[in-house]
C-alpha atoms as a PDB file:
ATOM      1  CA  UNK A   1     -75.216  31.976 -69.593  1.00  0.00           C
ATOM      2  CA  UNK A   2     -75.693  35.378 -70.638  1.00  0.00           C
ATOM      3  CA  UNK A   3     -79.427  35.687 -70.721  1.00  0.00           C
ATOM      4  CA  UNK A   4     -81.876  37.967 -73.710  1.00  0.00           C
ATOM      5  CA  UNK A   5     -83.934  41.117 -72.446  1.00  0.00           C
ATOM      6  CA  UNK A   6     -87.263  38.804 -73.567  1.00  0.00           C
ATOM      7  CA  UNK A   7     -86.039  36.111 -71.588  1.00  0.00           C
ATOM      8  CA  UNK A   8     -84.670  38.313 -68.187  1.00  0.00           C
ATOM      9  CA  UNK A   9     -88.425  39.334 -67.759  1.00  0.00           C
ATOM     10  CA  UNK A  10     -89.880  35.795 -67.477  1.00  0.00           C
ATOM     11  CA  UNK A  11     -86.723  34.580 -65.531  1.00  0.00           C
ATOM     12  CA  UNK A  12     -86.939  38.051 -62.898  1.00  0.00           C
ATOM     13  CA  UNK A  13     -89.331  36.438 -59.853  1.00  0.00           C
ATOM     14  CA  UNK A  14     -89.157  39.392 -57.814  1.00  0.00           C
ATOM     15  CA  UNK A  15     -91.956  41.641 -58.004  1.00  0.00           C
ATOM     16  CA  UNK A  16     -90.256  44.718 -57.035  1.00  0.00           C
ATOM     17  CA  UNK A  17     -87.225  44.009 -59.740  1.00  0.00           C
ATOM     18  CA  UNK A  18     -87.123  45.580 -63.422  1.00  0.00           C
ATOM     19  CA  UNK A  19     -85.326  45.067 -66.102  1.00  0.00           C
ATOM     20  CA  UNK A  20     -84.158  48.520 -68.028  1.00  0.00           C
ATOM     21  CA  UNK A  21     -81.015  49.849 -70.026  1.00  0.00           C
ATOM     22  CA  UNK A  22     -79.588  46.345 -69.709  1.00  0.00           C
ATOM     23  CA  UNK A  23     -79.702  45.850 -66.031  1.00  0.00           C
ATOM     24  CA  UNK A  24     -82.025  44.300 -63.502  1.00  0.00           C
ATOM     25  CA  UNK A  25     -83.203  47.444 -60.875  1.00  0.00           C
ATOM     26  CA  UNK A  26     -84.318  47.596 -58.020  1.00  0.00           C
ATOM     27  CA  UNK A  27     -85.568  50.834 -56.214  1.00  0.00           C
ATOM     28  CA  UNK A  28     -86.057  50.654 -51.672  1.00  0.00           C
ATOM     29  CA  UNK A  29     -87.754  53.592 -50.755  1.00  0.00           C
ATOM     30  CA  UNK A  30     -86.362  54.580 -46.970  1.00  0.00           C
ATOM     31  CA  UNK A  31     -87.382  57.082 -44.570  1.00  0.00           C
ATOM     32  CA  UNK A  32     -84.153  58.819 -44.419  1.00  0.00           C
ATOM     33  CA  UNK A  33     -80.473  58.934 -45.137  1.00  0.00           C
ATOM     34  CA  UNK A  34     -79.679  56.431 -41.757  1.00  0.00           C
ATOM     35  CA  UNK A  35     -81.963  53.755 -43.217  1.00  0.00           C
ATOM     36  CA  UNK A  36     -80.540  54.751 -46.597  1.00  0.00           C
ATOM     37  CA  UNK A  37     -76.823  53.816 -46.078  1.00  0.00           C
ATOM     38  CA  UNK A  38     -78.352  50.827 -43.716  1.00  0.00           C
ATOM     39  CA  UNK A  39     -79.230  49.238 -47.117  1.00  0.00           C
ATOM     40  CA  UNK A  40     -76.318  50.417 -48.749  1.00  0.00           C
ATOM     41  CA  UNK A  41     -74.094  48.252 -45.987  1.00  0.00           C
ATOM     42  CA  UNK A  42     -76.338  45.078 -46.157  1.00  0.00           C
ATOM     43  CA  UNK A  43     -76.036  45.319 -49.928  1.00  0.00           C
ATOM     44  CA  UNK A  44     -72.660  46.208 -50.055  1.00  0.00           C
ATOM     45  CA  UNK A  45     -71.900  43.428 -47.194  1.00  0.00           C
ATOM     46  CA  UNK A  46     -73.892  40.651 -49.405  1.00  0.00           C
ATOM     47  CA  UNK A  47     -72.087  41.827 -52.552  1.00  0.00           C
ATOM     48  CA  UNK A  48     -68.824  41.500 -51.342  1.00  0.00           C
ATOM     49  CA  UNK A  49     -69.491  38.181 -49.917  1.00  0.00           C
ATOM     50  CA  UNK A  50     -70.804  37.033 -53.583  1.00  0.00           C
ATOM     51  CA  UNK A  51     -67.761  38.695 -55.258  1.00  0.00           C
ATOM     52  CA  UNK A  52     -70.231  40.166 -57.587  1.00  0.00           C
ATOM     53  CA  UNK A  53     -70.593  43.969 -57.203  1.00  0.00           C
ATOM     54  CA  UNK A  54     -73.785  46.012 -58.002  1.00  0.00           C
ATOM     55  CA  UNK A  55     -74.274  49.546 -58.936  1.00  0.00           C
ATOM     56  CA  UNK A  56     -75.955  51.763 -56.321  1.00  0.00           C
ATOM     57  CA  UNK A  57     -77.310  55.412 -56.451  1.00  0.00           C
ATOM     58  CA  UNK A  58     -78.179  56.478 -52.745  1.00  0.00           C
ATOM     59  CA  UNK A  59     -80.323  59.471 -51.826  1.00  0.00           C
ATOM     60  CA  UNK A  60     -81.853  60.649 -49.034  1.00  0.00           C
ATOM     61  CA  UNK A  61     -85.408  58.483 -49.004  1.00  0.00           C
ATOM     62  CA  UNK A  62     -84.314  55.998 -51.498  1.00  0.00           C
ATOM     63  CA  UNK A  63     -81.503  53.523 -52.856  1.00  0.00           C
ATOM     64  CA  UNK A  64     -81.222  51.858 -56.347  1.00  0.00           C
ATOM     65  CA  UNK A  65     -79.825  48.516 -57.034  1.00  0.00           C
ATOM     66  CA  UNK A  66     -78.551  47.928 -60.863  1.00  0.00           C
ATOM     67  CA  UNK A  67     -77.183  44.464 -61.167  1.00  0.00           C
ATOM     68  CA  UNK A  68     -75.385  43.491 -64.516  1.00  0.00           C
ATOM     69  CA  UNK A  69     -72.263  40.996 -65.008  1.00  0.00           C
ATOM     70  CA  UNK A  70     -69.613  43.054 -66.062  1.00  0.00           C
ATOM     71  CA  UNK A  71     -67.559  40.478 -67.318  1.00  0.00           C
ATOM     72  CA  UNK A  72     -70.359  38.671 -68.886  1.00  0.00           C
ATOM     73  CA  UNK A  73     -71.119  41.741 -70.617  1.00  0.00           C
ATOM     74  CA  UNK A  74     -75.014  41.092 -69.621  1.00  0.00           C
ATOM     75  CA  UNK A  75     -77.272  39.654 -67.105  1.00  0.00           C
ATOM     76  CA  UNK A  76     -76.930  36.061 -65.763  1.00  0.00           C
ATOM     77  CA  UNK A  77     -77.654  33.881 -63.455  1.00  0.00           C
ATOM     78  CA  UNK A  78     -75.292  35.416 -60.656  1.00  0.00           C
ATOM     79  CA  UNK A  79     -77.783  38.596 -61.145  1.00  0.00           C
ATOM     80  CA  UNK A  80     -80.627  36.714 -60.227  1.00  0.00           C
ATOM     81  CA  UNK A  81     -79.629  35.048 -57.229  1.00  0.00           C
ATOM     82  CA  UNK A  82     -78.301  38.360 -55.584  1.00  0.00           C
ATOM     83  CA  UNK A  83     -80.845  40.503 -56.568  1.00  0.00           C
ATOM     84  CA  UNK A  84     -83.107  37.057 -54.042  1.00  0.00           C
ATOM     85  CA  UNK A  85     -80.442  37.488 -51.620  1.00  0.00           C
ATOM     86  CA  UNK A  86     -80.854  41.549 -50.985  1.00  0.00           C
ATOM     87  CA  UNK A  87     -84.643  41.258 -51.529  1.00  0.00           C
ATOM     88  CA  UNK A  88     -84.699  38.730 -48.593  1.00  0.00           C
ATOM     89  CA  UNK A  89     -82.322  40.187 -46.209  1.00  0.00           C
ATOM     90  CA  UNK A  90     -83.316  43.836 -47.029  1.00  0.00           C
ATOM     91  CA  UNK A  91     -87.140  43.104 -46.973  1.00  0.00           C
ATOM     92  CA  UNK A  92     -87.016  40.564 -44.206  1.00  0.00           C
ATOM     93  CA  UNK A  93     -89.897  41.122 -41.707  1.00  0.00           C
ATOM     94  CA  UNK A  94     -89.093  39.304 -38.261  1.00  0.00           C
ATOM     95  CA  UNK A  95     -92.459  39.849 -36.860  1.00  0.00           C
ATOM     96  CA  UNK A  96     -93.628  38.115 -40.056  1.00  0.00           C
ATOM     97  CA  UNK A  97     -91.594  35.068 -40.596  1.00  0.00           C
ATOM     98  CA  UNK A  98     -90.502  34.232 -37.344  1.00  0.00           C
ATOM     99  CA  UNK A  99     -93.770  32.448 -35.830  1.00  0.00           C
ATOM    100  CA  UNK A 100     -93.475  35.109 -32.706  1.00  0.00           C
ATOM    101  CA  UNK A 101     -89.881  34.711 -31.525  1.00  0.00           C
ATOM    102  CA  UNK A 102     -88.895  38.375 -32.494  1.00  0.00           C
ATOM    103  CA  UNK A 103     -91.318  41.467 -32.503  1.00  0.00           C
ATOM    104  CA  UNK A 104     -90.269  42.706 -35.515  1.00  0.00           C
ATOM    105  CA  UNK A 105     -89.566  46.907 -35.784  1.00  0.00           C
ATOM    106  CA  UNK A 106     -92.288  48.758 -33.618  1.00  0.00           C
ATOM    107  CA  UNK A 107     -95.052  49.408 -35.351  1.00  0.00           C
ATOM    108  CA  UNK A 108     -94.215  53.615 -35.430  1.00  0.00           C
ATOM    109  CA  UNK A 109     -93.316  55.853 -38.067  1.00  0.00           C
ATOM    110  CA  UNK A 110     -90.256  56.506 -35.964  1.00  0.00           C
ATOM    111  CA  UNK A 111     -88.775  53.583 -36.106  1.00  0.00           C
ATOM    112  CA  UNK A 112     -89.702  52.359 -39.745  1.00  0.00           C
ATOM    113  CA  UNK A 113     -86.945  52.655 -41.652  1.00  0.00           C
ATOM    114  CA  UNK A 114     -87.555  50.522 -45.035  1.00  0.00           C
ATOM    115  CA  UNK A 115     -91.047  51.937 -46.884  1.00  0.00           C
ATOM    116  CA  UNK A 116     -92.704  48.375 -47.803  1.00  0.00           C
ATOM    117  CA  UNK A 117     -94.343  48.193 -51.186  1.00  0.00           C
ATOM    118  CA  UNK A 118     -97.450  46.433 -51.810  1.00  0.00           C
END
């Protein structure tokens, strides 16, 4: 099911996500170009693994996501559910969700890599 821009916005749970030009976007600020092709592996890794590839542009402090379905010629469901899966494995917090077992990235500009957004 190929879904309508008036629909995509109601359907798009993520906070962070847009929809614009046709896609559904997504924009990680890093703090560098190490964390920046960090994200572009995970994504890339979790992309490949759908069999459903996203557009990325990569800079220095920042990558965008642009999910469409080529072949669908618009955005469906299989949009959706990766744009979840990077969210969750690109955002994940350990020190947050894991009830103590892992510290979680030091708590030092040095070592933060992924800029949350709030």
């Amino acid at each position: 099911m190929v879904y309508f821009s008036y629909s995509i916005i109601g359907k798009l749970q993520l906070p962070h996500w847009y929809y614009e030009k046709g896609w559904i976007r997504r924009k990680i600020k890093t703090s560098g170009w190490k964390a920046s092709l960090m994200v572009v592996t995970t994504v890339g890794h979790l992309a490949e693994k759908a069999w459903h590839h996203p557009d990325l542009t990569v800079s220095y402090a920042f990558v965008i996501v642009k999910l469409v379905t080529h072949s669908a010629k618009g955005i469906t469901d299989k949009d959706f559910l990766l744009a979840k899966k990077i969210e969750d494995v690109v955002m994940w917090d350990a020190a947050e969700t894991s009830q103590g077992v892992f510290e979680g990235t030091p708590d030092d500009p040095r070592f933060k890599y992924i800029k949350k957004e709030t």
